[in-house]
N, C-alpha and C. Protein backbone atom coordinates (compact mmCIF):
# COMPACT_ATOMS: atom_id res chain seq x y z
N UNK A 1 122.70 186.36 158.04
CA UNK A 1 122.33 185.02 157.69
C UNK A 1 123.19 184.56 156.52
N UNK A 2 123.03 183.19 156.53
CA UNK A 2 124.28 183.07 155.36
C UNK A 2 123.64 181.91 154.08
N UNK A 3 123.84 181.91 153.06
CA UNK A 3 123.22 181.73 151.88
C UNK A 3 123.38 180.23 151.83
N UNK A 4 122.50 179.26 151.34
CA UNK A 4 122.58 178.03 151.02
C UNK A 4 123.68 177.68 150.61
N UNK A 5 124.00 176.57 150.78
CA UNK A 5 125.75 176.03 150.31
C UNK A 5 125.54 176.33 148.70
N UNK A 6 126.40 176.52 147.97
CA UNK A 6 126.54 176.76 146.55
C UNK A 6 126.29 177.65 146.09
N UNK A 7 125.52 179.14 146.39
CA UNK A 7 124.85 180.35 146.43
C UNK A 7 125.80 181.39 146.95
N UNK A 8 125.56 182.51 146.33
CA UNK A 8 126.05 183.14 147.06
C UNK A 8 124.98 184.41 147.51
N UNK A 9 125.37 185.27 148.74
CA UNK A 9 124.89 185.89 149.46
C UNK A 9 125.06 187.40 148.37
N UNK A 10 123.76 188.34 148.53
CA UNK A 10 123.31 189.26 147.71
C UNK A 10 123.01 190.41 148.73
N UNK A 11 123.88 191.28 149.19
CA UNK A 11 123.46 191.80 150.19
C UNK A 11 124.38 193.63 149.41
N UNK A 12 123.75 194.82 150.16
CA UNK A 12 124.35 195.28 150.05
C UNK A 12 124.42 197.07 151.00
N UNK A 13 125.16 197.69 151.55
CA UNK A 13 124.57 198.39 152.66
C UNK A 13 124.92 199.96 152.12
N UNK A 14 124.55 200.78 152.43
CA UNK A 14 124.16 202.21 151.88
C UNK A 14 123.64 203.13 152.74
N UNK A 15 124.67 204.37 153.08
CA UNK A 15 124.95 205.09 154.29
C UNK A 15 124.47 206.83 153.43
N UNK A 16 123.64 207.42 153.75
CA UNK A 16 123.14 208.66 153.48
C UNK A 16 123.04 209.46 154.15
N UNK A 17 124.02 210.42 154.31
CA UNK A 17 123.67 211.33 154.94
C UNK A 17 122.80 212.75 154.99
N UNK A 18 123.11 213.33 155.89
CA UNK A 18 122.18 214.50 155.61
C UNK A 18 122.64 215.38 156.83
N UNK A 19 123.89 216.40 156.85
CA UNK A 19 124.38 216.92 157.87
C UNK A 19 123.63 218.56 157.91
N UNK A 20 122.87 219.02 157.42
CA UNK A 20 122.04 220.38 157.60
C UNK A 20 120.62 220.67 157.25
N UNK A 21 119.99 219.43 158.16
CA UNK A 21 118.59 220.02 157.85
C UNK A 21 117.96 220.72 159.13
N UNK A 22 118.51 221.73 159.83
CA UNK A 22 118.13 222.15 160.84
C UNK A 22 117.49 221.85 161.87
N UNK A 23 117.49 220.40 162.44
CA UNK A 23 116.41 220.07 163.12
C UNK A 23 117.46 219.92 164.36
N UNK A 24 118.54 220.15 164.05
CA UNK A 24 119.84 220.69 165.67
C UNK A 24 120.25 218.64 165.83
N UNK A 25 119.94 218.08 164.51
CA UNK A 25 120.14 216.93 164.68
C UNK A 25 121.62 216.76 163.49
N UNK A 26 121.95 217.24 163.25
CA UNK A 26 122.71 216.86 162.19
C UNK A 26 123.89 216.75 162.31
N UNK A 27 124.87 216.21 163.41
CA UNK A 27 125.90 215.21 163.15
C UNK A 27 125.40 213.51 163.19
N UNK A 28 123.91 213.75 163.30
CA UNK A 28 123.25 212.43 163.13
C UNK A 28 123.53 211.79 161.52
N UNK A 29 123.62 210.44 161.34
CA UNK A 29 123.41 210.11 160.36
C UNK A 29 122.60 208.55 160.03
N UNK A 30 121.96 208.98 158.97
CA UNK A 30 120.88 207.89 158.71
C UNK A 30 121.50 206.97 157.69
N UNK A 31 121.60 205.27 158.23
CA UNK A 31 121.69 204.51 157.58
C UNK A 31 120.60 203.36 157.06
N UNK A 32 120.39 202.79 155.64
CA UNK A 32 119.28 202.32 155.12
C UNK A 32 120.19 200.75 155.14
N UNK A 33 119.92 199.66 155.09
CA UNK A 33 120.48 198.49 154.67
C UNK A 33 119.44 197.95 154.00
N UNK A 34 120.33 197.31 152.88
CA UNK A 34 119.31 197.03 152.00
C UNK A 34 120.23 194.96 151.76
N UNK A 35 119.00 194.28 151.77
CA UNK A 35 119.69 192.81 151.39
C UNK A 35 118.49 192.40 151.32
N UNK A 36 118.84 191.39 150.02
CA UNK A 36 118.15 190.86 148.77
C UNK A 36 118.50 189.01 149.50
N UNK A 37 117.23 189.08 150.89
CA UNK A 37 117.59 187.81 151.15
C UNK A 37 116.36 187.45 151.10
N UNK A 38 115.94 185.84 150.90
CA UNK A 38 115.11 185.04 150.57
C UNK A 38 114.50 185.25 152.34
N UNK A 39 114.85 185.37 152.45
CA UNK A 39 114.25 184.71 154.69
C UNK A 39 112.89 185.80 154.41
N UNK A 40 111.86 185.28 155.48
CA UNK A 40 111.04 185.86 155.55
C UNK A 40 111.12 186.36 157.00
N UNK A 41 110.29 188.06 157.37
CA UNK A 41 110.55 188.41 158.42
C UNK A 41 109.29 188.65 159.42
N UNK A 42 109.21 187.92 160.60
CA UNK A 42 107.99 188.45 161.12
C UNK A 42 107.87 189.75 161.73
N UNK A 43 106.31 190.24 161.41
CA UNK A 43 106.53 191.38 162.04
C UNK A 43 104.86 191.22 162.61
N UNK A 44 104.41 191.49 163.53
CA UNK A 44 103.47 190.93 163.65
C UNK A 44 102.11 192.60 163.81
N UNK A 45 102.83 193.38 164.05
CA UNK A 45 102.25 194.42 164.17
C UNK A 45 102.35 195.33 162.15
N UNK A 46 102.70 194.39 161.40
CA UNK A 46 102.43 194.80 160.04
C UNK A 46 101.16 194.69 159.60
N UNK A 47 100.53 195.75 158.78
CA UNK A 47 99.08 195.22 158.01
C UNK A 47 99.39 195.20 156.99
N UNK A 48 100.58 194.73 156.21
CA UNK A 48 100.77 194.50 154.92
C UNK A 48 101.68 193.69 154.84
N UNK A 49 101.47 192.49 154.10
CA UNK A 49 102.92 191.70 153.36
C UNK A 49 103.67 192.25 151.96
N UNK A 50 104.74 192.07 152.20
CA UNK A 50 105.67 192.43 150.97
C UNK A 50 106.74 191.69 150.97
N UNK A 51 106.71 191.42 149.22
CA UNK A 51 107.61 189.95 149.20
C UNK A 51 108.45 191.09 147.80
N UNK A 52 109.80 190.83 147.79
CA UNK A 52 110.43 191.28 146.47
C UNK A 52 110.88 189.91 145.61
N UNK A 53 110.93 189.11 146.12
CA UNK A 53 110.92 187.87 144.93
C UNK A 53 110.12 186.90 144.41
N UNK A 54 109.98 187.48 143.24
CA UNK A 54 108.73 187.46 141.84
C UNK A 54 108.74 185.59 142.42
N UNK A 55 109.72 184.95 142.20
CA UNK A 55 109.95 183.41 142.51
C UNK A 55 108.84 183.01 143.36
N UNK A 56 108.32 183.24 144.17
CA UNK A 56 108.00 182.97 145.59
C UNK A 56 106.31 182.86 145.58
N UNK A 57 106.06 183.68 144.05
CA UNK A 57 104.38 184.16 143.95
C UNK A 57 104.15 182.69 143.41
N UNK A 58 102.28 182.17 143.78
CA UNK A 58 102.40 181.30 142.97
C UNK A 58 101.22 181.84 142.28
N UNK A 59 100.68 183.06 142.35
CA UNK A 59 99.87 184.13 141.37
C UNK A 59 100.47 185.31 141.16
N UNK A 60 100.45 185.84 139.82
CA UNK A 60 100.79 187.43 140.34
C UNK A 60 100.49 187.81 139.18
N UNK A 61 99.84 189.54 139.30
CA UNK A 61 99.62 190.38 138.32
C UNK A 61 100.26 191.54 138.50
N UNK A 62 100.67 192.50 137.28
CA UNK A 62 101.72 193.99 137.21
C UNK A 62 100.69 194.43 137.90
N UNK A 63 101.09 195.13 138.80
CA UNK A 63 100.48 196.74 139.10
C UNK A 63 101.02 197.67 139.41
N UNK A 64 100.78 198.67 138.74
CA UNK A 64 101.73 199.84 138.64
C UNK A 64 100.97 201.40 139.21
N UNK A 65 101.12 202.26 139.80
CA UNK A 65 101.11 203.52 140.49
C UNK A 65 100.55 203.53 141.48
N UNK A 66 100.74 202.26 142.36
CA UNK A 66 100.59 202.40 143.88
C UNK A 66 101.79 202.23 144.26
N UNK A 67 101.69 202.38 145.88
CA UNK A 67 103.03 202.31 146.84
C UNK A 67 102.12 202.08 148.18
N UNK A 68 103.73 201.76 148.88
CA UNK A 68 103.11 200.93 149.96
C UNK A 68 103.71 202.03 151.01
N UNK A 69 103.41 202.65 152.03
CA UNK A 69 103.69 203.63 153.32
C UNK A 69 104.63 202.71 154.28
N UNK A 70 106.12 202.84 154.31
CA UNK A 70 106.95 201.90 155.45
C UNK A 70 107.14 202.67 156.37
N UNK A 71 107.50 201.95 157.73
CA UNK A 71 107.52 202.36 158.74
C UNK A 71 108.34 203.71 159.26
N UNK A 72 109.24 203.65 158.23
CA UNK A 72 110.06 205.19 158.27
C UNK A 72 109.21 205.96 157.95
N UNK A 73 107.87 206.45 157.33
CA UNK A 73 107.67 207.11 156.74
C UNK A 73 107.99 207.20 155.15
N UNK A 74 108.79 206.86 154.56
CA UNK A 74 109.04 206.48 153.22
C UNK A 74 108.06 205.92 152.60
N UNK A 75 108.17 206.16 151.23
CA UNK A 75 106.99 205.28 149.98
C UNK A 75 107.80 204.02 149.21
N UNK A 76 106.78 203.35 149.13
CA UNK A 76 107.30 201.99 148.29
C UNK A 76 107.38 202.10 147.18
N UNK A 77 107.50 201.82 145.89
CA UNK A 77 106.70 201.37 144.59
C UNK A 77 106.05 199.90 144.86
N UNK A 78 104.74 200.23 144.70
CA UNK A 78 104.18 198.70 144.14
C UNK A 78 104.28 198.04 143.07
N UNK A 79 105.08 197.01 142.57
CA UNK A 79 105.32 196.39 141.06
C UNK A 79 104.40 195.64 140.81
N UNK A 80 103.57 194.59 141.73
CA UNK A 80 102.55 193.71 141.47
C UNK A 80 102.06 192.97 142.82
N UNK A 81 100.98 192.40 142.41
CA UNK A 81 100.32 191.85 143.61
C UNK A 81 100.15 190.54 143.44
N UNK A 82 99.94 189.67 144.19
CA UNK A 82 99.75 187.97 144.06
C UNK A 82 99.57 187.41 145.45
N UNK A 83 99.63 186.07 145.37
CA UNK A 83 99.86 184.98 146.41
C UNK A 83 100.85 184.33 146.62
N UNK A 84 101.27 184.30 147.86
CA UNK A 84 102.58 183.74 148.43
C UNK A 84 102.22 182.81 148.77
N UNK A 85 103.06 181.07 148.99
CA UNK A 85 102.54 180.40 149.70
C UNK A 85 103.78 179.78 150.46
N UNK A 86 103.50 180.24 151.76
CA UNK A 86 104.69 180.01 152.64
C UNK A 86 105.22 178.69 153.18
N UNK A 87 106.59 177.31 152.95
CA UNK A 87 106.19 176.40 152.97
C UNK A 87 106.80 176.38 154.13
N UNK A 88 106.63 176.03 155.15
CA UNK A 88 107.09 175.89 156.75
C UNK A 88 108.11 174.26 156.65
N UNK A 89 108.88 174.02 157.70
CA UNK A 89 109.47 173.02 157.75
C UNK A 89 108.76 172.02 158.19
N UNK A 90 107.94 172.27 158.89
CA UNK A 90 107.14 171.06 159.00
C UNK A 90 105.84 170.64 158.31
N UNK A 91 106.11 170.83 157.16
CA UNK A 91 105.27 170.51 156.20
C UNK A 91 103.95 171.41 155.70
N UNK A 92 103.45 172.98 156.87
CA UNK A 92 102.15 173.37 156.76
C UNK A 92 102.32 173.98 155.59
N UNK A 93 101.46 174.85 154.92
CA UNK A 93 101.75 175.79 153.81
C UNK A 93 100.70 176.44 154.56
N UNK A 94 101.11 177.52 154.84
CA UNK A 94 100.07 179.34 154.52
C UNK A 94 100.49 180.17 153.47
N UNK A 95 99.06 180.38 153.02
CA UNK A 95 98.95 181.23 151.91
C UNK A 95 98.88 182.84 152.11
N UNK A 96 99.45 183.52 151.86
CA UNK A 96 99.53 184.92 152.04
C UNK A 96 98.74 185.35 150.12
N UNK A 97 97.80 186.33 150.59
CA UNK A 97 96.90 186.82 149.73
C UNK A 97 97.14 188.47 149.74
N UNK A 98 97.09 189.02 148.69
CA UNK A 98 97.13 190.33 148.29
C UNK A 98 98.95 190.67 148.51
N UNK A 99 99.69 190.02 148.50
CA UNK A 99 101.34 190.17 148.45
C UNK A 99 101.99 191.73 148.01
């Protein structure tokens, strides 16, 4: 996707390997991409929202020593929790609660 005119795009991609963990898989290699984009993504089979830009809350409080379980199996850090309020193009707003 490409960044509003005048902006620039914040993206950045990161390749890890791991060639001997015996699982007879290892000329496999695991790549993570990581981009720091504003778009929101549906997922509809998620039971959790997660937003990384603080901007976007129009509540929010620190919370610190939870994490969130992603679909890899991996842990999150939780930084804080709030309300999102999502503004659609055609004018609706939904509010996303517990962020």
């Amino acid at each position: 996707m490409k960044a509003p005119a005048g902006q620039t795009s914040k993206s950045a991609n990161v390749t890890i390997g791991n060639t001997g963990d015996g699982s007879g898989y290892g000329n496999l290699r695991t790549v993570f991409s990581v981009n720091q984009s504003t778009n929101w993504w549906v997922d509809t089979g998620a039971n959790v929202h997660v937003c990384a830009d603080i901007s976007l809350f129009s509540s929010y409080q620190v919370a610190r020593g939870s994490t969130v379980l992603m679909g890899n199996g991996s842990h999150a850090s939780v930084h804080g929790v709030g309300t999102v309020d999502l503004k659609f193009t055609s004018g609706k707003i939904v509010q996303l609660k517990n962020v």
